[in-house]
Protein backbone atom coordinates (compact mmCIF):
# COMPACT_ATOMS: atom_id res chain seq x y z
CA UNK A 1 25.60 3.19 -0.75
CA UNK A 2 23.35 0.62 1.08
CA UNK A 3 20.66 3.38 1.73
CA UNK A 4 20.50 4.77 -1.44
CA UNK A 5 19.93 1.89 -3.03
CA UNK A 6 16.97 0.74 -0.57
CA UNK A 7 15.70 4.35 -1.07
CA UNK A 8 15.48 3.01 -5.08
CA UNK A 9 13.92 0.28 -4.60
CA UNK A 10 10.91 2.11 -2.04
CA UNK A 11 10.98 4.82 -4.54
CA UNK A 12 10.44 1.93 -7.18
CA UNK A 13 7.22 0.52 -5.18
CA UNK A 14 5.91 3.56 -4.59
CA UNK A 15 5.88 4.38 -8.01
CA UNK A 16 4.44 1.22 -9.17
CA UNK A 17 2.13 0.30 -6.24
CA UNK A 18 -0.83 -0.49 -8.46
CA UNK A 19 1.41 -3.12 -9.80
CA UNK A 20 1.96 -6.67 -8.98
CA UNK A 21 5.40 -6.66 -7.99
CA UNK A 22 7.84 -9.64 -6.97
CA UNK A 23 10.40 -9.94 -4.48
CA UNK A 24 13.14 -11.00 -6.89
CA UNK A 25 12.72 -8.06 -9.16
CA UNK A 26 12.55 -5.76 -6.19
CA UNK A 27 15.94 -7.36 -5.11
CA UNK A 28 17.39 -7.38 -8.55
CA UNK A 29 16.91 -3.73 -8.54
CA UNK A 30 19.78 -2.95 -6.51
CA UNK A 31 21.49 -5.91 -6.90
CA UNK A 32 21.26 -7.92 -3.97
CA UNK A 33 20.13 -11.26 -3.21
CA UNK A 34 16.32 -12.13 -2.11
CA UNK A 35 17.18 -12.95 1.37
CA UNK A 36 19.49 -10.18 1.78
CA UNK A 37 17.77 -7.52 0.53
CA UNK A 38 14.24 -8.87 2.74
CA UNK A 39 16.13 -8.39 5.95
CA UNK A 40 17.27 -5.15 4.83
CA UNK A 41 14.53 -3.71 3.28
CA UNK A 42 12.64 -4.74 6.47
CA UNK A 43 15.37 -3.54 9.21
CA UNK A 44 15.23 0.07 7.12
CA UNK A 45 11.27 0.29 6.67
CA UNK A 46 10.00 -1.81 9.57
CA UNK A 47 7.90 -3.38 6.51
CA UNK A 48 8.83 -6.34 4.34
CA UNK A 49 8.84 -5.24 0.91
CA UNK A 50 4.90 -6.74 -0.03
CA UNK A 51 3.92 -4.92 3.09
CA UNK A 52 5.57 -1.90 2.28
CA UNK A 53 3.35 -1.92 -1.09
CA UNK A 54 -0.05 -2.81 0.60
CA UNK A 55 0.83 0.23 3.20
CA UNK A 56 1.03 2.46 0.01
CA UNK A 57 -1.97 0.96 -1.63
CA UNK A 58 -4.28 1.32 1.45
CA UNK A 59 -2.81 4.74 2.52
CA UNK A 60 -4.12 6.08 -1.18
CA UNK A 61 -7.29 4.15 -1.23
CA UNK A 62 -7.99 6.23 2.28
CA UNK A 63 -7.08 9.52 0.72
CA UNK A 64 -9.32 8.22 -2.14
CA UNK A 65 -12.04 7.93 0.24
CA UNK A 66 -11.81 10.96 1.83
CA UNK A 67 -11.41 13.28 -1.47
CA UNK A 68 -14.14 11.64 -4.02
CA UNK A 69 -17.19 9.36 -4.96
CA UNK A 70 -15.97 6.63 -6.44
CA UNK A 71 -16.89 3.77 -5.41
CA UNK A 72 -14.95 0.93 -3.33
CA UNK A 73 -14.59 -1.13 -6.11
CA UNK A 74 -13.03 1.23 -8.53
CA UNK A 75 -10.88 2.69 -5.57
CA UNK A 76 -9.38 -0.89 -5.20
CA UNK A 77 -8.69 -1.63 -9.10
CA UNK A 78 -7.04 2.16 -8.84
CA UNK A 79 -4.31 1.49 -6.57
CA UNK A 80 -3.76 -1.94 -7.48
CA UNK A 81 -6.68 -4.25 -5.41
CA UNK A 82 -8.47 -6.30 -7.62
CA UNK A 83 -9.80 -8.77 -5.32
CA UNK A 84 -12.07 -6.30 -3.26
CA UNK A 85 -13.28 -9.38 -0.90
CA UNK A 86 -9.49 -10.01 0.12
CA UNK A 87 -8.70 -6.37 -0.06
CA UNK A 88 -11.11 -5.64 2.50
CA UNK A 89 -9.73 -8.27 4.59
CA UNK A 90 -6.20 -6.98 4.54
CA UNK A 91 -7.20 -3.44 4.93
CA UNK A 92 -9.10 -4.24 8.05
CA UNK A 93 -6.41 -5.52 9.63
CA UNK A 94 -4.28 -3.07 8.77
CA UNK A 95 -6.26 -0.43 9.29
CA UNK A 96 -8.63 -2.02 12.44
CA UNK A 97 -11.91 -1.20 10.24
CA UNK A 98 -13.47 -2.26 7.06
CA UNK A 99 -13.25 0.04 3.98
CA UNK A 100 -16.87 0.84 3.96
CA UNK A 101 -16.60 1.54 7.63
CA UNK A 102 -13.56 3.79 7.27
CA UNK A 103 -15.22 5.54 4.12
CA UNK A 104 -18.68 6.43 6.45
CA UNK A 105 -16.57 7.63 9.39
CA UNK A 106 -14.48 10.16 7.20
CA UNK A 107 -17.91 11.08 5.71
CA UNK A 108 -19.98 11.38 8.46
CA UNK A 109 -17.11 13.74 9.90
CA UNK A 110 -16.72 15.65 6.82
CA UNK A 111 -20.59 16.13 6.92
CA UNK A 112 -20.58 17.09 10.55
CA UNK A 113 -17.76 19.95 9.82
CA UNK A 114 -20.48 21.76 7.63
């Protein structure tokens, strides 16, 4: 079944999201061709595949941020990030603020609820 095997293949990324993962072996999972699988990975998710990933990479660096002191560096090579200067990039425009901006607004909340 068509969603089934789409669910694999998110299940896959989500598992391995600090991995570097290709297209092709995303679409070999199920069995479908690169195109093919793309278009429906994207009409299921609203996400291509890669974006899918980066979604679950920033949305776990945030809970990161939130929950300990590590710092942004090691919070970026833990879910998969290892160029900070380029992950900061992409999670400001995912997120509309840099990291360091995100991580001193959940902060300065947390601080104000005590």
């Amino acid at each position: 079944h068509l969603a089934c095997r789409l669910d694999k293949a998110a299940q896959h990324i989500q598992l391995h999201y600090n991995t570097e993962l290709k297209v092709p072996e995303l679409a070999a999972l199920p069995g479908y061709s690169v195109s093919w699988f793309e278009h429906r990975f994207s009409t299921k998710y609203t996400l291509s595949p890669l974006t899918f990933q980066t979604k679950q990479r920033i949305d776990l660096a945030q809970d990161m941020m939130r929950t300990n002191t590590f710092s942004m560096s090691e919070i970026g090579y833990s879910v998969g990030c290892h160029d900070t200067p380029d992950s900061g990039r992409v999670f400001k425009k995912m997120v509309g603020i840099s990291p360091r901006q995100y991580r001193n607004m959940v902060l300065g909340n947390r601080k104000e609820e005590n």
